[in-house]
N, C-alpha and C. Protein backbone atom coordinates (compact mmCIF):
# COMPACT_ATOMS: atom_id res chain seq x y z
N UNK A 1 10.70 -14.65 16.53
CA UNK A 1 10.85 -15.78 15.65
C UNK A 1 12.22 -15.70 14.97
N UNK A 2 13.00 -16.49 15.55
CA UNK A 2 14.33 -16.61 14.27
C UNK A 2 14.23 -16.60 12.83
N UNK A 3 14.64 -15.94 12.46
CA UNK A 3 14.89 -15.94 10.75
C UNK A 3 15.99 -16.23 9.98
N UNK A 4 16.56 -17.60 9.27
CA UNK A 4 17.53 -18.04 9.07
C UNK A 4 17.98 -17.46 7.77
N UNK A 5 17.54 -16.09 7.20
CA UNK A 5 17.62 -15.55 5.98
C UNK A 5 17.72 -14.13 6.42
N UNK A 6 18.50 -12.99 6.16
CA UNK A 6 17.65 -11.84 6.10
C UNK A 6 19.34 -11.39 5.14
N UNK A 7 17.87 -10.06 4.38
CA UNK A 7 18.82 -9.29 3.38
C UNK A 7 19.19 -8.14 3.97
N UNK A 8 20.13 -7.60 3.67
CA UNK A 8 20.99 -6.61 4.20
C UNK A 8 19.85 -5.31 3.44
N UNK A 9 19.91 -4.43 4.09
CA UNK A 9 19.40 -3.23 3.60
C UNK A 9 17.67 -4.09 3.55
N UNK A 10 16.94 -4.43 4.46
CA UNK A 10 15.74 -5.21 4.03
C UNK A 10 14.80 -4.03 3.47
N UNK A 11 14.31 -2.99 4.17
CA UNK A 11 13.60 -1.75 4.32
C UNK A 11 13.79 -1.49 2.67
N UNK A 12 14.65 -0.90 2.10
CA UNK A 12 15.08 -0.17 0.96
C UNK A 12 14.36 -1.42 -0.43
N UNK A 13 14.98 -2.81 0.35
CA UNK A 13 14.66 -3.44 -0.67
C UNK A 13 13.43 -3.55 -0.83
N UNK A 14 12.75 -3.80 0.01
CA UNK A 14 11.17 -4.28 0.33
C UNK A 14 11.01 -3.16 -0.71
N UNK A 15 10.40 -1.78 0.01
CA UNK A 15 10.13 -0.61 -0.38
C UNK A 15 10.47 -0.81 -2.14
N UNK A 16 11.43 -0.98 -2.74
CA UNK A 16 12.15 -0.91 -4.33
C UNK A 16 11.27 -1.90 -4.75
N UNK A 17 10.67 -3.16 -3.94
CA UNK A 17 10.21 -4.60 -4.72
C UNK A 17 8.64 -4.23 -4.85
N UNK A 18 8.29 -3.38 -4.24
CA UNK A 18 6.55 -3.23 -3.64
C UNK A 18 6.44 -2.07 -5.06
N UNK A 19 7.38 -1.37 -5.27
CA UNK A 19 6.94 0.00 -6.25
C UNK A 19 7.30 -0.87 -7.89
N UNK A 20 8.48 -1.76 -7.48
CA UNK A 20 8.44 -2.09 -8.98
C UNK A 20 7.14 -3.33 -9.60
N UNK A 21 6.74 -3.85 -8.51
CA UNK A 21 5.83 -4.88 -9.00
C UNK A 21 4.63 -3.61 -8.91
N UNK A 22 4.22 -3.00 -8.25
CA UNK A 22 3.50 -1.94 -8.87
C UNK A 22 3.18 -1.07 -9.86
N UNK A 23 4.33 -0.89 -10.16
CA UNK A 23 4.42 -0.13 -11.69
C UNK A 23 4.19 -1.00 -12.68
N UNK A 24 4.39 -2.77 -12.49
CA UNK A 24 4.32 -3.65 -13.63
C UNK A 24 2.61 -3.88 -13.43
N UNK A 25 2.27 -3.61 -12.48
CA UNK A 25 0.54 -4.28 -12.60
C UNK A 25 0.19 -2.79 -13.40
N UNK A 26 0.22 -1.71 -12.76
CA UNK A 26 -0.08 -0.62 -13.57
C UNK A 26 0.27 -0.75 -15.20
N UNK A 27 1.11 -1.07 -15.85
CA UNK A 27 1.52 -1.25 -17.05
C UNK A 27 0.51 -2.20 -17.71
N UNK A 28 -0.01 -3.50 -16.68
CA UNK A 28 -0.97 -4.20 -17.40
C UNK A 28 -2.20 -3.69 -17.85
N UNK A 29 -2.69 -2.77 -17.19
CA UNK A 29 -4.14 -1.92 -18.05
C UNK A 29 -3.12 -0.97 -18.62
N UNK A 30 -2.74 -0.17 -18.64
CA UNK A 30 -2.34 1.02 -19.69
C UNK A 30 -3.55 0.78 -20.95
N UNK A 31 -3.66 1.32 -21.81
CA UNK A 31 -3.56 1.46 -23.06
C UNK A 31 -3.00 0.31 -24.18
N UNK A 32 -3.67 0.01 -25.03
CA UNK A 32 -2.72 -1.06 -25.86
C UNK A 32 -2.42 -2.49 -25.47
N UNK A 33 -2.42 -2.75 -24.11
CA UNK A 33 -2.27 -3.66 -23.28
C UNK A 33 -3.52 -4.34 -23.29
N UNK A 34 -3.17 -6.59 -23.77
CA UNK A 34 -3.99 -7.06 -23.79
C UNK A 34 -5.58 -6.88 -22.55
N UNK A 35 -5.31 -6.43 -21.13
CA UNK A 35 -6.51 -6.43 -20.37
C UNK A 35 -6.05 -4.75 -20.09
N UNK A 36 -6.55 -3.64 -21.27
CA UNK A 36 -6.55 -2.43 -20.99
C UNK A 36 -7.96 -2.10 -20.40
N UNK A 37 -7.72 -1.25 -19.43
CA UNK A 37 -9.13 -0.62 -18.64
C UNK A 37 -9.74 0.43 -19.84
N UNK A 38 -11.07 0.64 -19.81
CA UNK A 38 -11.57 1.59 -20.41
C UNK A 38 -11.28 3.23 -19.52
N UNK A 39 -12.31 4.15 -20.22
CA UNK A 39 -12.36 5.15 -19.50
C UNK A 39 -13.18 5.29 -18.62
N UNK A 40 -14.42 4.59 -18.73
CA UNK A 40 -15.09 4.34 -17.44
C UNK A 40 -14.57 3.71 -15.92
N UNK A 41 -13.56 2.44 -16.63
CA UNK A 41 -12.97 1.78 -15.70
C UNK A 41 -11.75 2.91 -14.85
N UNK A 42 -11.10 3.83 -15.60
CA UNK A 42 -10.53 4.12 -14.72
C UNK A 42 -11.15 5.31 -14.35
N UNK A 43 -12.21 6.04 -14.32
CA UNK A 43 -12.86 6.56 -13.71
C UNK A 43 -13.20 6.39 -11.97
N UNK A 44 -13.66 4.61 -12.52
CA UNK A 44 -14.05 3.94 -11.23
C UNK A 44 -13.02 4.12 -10.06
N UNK A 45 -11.80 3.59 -10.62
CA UNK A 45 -10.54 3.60 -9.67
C UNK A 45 -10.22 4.60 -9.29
N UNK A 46 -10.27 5.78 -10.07
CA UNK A 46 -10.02 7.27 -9.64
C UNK A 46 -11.23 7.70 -8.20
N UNK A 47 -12.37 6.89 -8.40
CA UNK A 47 -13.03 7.55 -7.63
C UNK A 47 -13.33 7.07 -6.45
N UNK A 48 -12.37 5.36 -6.21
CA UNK A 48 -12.19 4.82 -5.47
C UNK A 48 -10.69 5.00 -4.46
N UNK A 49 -10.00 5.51 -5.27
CA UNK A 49 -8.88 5.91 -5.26
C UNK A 49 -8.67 7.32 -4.22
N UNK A 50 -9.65 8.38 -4.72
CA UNK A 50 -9.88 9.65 -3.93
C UNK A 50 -10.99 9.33 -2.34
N UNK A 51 -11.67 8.33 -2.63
CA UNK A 51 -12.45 8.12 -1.23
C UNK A 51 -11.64 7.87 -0.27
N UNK A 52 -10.65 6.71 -1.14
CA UNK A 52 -9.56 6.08 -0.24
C UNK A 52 -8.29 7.02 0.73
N UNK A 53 -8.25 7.80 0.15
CA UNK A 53 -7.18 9.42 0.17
C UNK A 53 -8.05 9.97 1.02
N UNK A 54 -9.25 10.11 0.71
CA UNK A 54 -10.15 10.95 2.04
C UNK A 54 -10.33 10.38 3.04
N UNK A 55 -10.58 9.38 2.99
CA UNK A 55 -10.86 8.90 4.65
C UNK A 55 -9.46 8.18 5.43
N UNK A 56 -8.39 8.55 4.75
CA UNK A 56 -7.32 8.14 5.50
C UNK A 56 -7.18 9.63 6.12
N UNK A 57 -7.35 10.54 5.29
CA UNK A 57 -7.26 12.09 5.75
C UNK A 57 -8.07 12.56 7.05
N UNK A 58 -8.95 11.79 7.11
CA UNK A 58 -10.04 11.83 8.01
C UNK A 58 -9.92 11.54 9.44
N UNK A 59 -9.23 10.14 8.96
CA UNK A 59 -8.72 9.38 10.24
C UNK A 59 -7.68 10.11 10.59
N UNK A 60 -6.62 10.51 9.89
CA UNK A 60 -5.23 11.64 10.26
C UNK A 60 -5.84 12.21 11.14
N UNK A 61 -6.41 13.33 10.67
CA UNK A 61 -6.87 14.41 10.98
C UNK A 61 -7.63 14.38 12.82
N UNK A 62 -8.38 13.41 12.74
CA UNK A 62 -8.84 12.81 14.14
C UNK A 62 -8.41 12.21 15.07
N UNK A 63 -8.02 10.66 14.73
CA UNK A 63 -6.99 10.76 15.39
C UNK A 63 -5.43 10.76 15.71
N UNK A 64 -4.63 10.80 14.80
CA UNK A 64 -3.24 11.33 14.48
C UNK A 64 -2.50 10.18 14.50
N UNK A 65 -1.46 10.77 13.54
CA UNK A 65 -0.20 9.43 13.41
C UNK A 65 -0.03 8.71 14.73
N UNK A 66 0.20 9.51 16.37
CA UNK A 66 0.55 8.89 17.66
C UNK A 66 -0.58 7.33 17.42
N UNK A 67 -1.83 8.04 17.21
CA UNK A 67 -3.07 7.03 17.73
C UNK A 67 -2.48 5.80 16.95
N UNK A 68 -2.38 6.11 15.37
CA UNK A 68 -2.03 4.86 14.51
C UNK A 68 -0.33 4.14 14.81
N UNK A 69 0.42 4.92 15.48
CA UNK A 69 1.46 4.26 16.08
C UNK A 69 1.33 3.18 17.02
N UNK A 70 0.51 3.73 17.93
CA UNK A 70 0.30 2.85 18.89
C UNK A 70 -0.78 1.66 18.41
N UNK A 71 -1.26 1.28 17.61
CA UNK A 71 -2.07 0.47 17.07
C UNK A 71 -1.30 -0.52 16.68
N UNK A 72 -0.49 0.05 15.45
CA UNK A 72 0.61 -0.68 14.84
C UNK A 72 1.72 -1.88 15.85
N UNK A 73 2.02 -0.43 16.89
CA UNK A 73 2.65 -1.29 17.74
C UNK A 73 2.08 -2.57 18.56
N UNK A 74 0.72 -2.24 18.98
CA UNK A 74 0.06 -2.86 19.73
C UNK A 74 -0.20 -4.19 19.22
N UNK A 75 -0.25 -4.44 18.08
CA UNK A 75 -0.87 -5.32 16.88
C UNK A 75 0.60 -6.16 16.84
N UNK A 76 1.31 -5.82 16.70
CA UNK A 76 2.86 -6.28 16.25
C UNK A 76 3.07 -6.94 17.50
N UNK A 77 2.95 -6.31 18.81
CA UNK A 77 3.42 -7.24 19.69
C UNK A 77 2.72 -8.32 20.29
N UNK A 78 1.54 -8.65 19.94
CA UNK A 78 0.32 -9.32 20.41
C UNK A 78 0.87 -10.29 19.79
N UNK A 79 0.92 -10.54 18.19
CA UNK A 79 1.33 -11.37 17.25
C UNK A 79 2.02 -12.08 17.49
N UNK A 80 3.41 -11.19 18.00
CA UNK A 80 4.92 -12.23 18.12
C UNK A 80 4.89 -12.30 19.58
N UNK A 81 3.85 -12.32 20.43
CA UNK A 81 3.80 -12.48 21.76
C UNK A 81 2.87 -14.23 21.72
């Protein structure tokens, strides 16, 4: 697909735009903050958070970055095919 736009350094930027709007949603529960999470609430996320960490570990572990390469790839070219 032609793209009549692209930014120089796209990767770096993406990557810089994804962590800083991240850190700003994180800032919205903090503490003090009009929609602050309780301690239960972030309990929840913590424990959603570690399932999430485990079963990516899981999948690593079984079937390996190659397997999820080739997925990725496979998926990507179907798309723009």
């Amino acid at each position: 697909m032609p793209r009549p736009f692209q930014v120089r350094a796209g990767m770096p930027i993406g990557v810089l735009a994804a962590a800083l709007l991240s850190l700003g949603m994180v800032c919205l529960y903090l503490p003090g903050s009009p929609s602050a999470l309780t301690g239960i609430e972030w309990a929840i996320f913590g424990g959603w958070m570690l399932l999430g960490l485990a079963m990516y570990a899981f999948a690593l572990k079984r079937y390996g970055r190659a397997y999820n390469d080739r997925i990725m790839q496979d998926m990507f070219t179907t798309r723009s095919g």
